[in-house]
N, C-alpha and C. Protein backbone atom coordinates (compact mmCIF):
# COMPACT_ATOMS: atom_id res chain seq x y z
N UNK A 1 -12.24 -26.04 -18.31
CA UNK A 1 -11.47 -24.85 -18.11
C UNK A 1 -10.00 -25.24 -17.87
N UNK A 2 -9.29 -24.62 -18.44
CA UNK A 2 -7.38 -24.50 -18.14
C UNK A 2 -7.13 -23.69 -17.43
N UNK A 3 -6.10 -24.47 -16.37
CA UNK A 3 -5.76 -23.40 -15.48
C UNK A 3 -4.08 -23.21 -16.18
N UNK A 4 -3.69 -22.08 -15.89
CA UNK A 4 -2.55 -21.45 -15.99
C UNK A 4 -1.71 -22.42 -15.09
N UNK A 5 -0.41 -22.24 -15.42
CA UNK A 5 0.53 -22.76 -14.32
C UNK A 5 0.86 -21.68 -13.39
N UNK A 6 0.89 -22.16 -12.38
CA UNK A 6 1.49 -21.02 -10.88
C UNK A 6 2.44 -20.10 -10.99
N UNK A 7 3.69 -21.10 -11.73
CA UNK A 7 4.89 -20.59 -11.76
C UNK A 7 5.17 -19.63 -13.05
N UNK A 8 6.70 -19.01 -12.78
CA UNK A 8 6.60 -18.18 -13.97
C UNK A 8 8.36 -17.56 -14.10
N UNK A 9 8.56 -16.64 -15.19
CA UNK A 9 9.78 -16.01 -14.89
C UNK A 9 9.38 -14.86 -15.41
N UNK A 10 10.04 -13.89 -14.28
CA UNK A 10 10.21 -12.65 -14.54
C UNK A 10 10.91 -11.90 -16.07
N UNK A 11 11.82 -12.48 -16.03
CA UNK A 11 12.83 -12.44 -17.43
C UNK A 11 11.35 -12.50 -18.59
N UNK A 12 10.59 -13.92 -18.68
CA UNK A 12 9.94 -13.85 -19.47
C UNK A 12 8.77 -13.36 -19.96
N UNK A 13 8.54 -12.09 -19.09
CA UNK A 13 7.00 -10.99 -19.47
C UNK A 13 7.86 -10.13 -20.00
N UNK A 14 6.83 -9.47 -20.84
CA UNK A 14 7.67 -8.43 -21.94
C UNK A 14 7.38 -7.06 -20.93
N UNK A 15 8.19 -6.11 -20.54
CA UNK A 15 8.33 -4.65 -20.20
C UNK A 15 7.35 -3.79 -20.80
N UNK A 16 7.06 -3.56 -19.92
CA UNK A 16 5.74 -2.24 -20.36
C UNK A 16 5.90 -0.66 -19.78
N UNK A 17 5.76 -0.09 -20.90
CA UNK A 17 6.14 1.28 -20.55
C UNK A 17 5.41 2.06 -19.66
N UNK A 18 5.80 2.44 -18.35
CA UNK A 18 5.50 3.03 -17.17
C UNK A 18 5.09 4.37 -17.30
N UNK A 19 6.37 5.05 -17.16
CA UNK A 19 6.06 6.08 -17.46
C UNK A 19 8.02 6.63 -18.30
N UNK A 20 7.98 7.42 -18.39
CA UNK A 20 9.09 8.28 -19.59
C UNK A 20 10.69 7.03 -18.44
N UNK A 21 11.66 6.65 -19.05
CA UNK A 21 12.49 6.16 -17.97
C UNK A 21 12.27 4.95 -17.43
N UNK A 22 10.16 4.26 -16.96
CA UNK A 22 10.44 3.68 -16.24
C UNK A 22 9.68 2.38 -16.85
N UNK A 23 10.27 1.36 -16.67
CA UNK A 23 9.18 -0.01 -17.23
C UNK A 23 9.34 -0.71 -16.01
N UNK A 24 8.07 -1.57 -16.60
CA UNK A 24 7.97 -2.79 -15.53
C UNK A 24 7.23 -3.68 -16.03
N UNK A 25 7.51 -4.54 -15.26
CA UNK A 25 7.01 -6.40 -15.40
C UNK A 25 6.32 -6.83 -14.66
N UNK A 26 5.09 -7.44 -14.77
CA UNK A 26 4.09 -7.22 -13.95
C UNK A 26 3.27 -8.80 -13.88
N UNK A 27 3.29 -9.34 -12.24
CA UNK A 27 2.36 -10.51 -12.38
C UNK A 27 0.96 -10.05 -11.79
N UNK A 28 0.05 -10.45 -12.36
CA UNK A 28 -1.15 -9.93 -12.02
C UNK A 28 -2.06 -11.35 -11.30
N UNK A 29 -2.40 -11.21 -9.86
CA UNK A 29 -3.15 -12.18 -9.53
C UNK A 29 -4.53 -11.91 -9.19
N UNK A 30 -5.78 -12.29 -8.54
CA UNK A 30 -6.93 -12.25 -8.93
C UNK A 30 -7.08 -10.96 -7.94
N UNK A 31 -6.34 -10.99 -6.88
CA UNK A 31 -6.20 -9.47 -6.02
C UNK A 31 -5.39 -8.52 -5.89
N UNK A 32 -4.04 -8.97 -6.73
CA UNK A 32 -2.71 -7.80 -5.95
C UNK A 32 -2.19 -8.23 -7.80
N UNK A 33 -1.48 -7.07 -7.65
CA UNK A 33 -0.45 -6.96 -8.47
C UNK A 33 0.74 -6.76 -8.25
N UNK A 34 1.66 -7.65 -8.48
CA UNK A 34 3.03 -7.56 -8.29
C UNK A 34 3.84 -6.81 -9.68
N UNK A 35 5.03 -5.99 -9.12
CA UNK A 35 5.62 -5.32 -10.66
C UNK A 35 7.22 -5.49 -9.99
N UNK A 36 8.22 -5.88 -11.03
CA UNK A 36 9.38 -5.33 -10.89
C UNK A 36 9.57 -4.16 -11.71
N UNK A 37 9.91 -3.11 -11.27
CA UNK A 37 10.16 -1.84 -11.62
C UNK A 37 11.81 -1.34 -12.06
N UNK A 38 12.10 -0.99 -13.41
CA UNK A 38 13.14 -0.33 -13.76
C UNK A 38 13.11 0.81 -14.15
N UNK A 39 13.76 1.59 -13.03
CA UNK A 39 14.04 2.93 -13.32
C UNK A 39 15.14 3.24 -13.84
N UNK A 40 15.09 3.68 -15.10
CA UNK A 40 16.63 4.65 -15.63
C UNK A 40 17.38 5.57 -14.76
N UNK A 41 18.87 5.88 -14.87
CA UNK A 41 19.54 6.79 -14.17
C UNK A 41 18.74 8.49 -14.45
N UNK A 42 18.83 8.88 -13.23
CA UNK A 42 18.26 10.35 -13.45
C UNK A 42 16.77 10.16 -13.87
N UNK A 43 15.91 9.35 -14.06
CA UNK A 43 14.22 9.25 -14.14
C UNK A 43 13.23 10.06 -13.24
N UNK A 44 12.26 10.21 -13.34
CA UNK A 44 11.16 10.91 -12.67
C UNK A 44 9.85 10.33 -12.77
N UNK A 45 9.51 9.62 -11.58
CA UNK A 45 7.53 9.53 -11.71
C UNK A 45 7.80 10.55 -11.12
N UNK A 46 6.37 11.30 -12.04
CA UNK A 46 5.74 12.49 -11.25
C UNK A 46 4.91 12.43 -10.48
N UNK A 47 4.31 13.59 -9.76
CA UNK A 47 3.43 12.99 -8.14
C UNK A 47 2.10 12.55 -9.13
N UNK A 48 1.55 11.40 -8.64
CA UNK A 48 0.12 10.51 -8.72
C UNK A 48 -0.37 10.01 -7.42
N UNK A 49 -1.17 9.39 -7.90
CA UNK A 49 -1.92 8.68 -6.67
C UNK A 49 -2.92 8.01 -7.73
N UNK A 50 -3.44 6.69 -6.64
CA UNK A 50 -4.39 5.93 -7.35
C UNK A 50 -4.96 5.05 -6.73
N UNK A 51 -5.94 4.32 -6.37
CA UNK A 51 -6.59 3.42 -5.59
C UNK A 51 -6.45 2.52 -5.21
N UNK A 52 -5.31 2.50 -5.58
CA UNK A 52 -4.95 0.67 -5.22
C UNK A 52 -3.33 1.07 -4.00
N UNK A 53 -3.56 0.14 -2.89
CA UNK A 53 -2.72 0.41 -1.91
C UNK A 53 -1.56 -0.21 -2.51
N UNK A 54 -0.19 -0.07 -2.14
CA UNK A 54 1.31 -0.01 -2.68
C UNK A 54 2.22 -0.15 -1.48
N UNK A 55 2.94 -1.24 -1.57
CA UNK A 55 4.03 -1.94 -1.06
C UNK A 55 5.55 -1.55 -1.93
N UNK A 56 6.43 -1.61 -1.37
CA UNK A 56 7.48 -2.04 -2.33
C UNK A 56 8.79 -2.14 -1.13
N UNK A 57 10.24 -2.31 -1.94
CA UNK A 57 10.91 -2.23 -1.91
C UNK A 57 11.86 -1.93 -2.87
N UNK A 58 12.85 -1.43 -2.25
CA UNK A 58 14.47 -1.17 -3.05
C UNK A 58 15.18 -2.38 -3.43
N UNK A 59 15.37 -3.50 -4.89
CA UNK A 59 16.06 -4.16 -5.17
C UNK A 59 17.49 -4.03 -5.68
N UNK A 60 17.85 -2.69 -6.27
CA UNK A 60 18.71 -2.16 -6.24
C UNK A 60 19.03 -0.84 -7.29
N UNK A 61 20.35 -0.38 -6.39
CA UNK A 61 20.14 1.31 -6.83
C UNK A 61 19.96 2.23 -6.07
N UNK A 62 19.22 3.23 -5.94
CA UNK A 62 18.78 4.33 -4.94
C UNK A 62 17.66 5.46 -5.70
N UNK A 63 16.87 6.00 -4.71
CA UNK A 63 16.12 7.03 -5.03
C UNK A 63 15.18 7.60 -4.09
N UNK A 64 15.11 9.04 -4.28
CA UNK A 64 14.43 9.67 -3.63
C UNK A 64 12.93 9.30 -3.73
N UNK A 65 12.00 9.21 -2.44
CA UNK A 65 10.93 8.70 -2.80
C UNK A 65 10.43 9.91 -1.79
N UNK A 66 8.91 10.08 -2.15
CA UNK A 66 8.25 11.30 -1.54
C UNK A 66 6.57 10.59 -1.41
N UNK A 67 6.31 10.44 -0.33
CA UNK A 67 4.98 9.69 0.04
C UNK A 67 4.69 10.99 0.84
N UNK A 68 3.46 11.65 0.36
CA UNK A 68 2.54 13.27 1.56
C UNK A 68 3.52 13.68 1.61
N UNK A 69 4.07 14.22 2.90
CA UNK A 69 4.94 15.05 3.12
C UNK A 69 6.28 14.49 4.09
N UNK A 70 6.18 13.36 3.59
CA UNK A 70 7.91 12.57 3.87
C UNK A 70 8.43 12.12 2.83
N UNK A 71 9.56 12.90 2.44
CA UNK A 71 10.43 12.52 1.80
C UNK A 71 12.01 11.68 2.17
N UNK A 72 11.93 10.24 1.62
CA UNK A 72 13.46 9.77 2.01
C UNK A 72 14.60 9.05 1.01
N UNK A 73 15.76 9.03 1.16
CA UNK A 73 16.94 8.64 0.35
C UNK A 73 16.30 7.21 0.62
N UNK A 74 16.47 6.54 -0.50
CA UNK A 74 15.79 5.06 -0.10
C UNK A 74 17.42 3.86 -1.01
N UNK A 75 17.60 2.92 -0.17
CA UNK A 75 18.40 2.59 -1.05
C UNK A 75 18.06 0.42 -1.02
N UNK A 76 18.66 -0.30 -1.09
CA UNK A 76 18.57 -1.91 -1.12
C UNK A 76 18.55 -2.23 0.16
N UNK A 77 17.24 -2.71 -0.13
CA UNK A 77 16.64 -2.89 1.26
C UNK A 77 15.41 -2.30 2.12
N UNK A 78 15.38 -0.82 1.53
CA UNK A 78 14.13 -0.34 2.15
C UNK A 78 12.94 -0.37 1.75
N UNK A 79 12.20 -0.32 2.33
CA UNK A 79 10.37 -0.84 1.94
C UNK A 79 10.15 0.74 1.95
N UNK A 80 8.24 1.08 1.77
CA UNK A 80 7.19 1.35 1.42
C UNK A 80 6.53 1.45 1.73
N UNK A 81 5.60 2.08 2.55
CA UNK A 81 3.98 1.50 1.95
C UNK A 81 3.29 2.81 2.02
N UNK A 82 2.56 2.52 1.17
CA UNK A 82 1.68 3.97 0.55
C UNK A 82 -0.05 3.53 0.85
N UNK A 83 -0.34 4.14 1.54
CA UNK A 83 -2.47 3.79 1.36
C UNK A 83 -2.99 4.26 -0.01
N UNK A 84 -4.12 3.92 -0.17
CA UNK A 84 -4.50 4.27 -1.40
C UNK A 84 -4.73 5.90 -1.67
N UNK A 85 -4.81 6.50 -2.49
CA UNK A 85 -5.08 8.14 -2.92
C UNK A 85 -3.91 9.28 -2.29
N UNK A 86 -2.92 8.63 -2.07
CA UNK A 86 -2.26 9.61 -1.62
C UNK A 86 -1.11 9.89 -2.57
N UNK A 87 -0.49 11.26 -2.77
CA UNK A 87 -0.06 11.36 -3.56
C UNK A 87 1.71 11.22 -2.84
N UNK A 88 2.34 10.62 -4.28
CA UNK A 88 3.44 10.19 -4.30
C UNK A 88 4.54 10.34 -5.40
N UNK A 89 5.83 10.28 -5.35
CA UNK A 89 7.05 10.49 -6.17
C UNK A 89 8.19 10.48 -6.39
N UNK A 90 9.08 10.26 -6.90
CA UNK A 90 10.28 9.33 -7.29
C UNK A 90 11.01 9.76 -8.14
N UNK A 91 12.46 9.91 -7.61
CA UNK A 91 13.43 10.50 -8.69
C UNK A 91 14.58 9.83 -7.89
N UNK A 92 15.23 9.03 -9.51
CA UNK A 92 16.00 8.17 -9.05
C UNK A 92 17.30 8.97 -9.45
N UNK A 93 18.64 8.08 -8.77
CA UNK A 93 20.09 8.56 -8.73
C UNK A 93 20.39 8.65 -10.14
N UNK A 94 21.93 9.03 -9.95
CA UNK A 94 22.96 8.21 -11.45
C UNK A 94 22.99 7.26 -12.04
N UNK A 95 22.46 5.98 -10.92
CA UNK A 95 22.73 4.86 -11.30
C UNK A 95 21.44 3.70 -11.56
N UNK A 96 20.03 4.88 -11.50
CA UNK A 96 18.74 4.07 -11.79
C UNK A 96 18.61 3.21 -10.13
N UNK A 97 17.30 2.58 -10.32
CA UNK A 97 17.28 1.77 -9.37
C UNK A 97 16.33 0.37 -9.98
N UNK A 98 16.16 -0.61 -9.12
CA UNK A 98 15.37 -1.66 -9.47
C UNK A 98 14.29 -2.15 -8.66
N UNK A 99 13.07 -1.77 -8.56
CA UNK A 99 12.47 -1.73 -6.88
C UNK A 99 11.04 -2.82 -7.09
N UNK A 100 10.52 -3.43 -5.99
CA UNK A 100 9.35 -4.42 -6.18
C UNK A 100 8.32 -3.79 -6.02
N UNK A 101 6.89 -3.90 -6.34
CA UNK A 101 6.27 -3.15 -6.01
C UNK A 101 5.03 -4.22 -5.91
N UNK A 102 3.72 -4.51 -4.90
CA UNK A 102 2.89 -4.60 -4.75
C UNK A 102 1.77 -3.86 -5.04
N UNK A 103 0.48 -4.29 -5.48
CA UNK A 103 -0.25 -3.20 -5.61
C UNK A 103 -2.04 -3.81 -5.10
N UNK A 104 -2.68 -3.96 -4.68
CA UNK A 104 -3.86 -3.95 -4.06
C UNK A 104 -4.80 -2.87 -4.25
N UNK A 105 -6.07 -3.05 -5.07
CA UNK A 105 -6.38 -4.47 -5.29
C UNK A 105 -5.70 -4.25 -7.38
N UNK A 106 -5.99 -5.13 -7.80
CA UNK A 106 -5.27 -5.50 -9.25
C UNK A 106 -4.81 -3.92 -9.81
N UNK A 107 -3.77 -4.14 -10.49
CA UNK A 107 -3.66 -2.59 -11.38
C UNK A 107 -4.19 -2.96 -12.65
N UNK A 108 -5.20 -2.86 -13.07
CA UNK A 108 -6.38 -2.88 -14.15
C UNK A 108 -5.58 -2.43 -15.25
N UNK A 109 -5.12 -0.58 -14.72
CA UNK A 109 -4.65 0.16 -15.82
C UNK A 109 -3.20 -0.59 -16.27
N UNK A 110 -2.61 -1.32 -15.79
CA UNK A 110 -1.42 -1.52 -16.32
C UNK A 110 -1.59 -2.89 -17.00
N UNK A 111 -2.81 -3.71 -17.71
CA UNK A 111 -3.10 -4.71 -18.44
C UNK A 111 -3.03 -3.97 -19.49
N UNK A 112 -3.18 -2.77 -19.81
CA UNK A 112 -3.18 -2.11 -21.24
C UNK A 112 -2.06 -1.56 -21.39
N UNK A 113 -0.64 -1.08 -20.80
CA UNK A 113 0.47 -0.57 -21.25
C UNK A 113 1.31 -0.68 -22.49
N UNK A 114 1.69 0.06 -23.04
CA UNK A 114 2.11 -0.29 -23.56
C UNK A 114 3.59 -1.48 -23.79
N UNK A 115 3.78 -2.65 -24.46
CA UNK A 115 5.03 -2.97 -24.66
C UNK A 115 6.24 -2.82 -25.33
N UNK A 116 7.21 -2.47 -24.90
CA UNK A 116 8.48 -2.04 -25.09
C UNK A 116 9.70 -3.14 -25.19
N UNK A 117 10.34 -2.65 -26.04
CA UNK A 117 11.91 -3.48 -26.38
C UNK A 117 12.80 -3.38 -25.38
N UNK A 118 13.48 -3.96 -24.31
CA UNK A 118 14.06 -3.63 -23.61
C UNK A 118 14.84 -4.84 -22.84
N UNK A 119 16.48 -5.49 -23.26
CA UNK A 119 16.94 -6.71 -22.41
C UNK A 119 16.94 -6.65 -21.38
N UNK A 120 16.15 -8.06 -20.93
CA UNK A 120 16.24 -8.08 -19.53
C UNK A 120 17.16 -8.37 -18.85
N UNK A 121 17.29 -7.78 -17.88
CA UNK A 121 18.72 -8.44 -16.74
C UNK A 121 18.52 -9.39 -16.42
N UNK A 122 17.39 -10.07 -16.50
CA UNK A 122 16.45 -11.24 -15.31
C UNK A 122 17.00 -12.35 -16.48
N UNK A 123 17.85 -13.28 -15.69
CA UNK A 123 18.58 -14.20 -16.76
C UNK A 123 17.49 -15.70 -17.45
């Protein structure tokens, strides 16, 4: 059996289409899924929820984030965390944002996304 190497670059996974606005790059380990997330200026996830518990942070940019019934201006620097099934949502500024996201346990559904054309910032 071959093992994979540990290491990796972000720059070098291809972008997968999120949702309308938003892609992301995604390392998938045998329990969590990690994503860097790009949101376009003016974007929208709409409210979801899904089984897998969710971490993140603000890497940069700003946006309104709405976890149940708290909603906050979130900007570089602020974290997250969402339990599983609860519903949640996101509408970013003028200027897009760039945010990390954890996900527990694997995001299954996002091994099938689609891939998208899109330069990366990640040098």
């Amino acid at each position: 059996m071959r093992l994979l190497s540990a290491f990796g670059h972000i720059g070098k996974l291809a972008p997968q289409q999120v949702w309308d606005g938003v892609v992301g790059r995604a390392v998938h380990g045998e329990r969590l899924t990690m994503g860097v997330i790009e949101l376009d200026p003016d974007s929208v996830v709409p409210e979801h929820r899904h089984a897998n518990e969710q971490l993140g942070m603000v890497l940069a940019g700003s946006l309104r984030f709405r976890v149940a019934d708290e909603t906050r201006e979130l900007g570089p620097g602020d974290t997250w965390s969402i339990p599983a099934d609860v519903p949640h949502d996101v509408e970013t500024g003028p200027d897009g944002a760039v945010v990390l996201d954890v996900f527990a346990p694997v995001r299954e559904d996002w091994k099938t996304l689609d891939r998208v054309e899109r330069p990366s910032r990640w040098p």
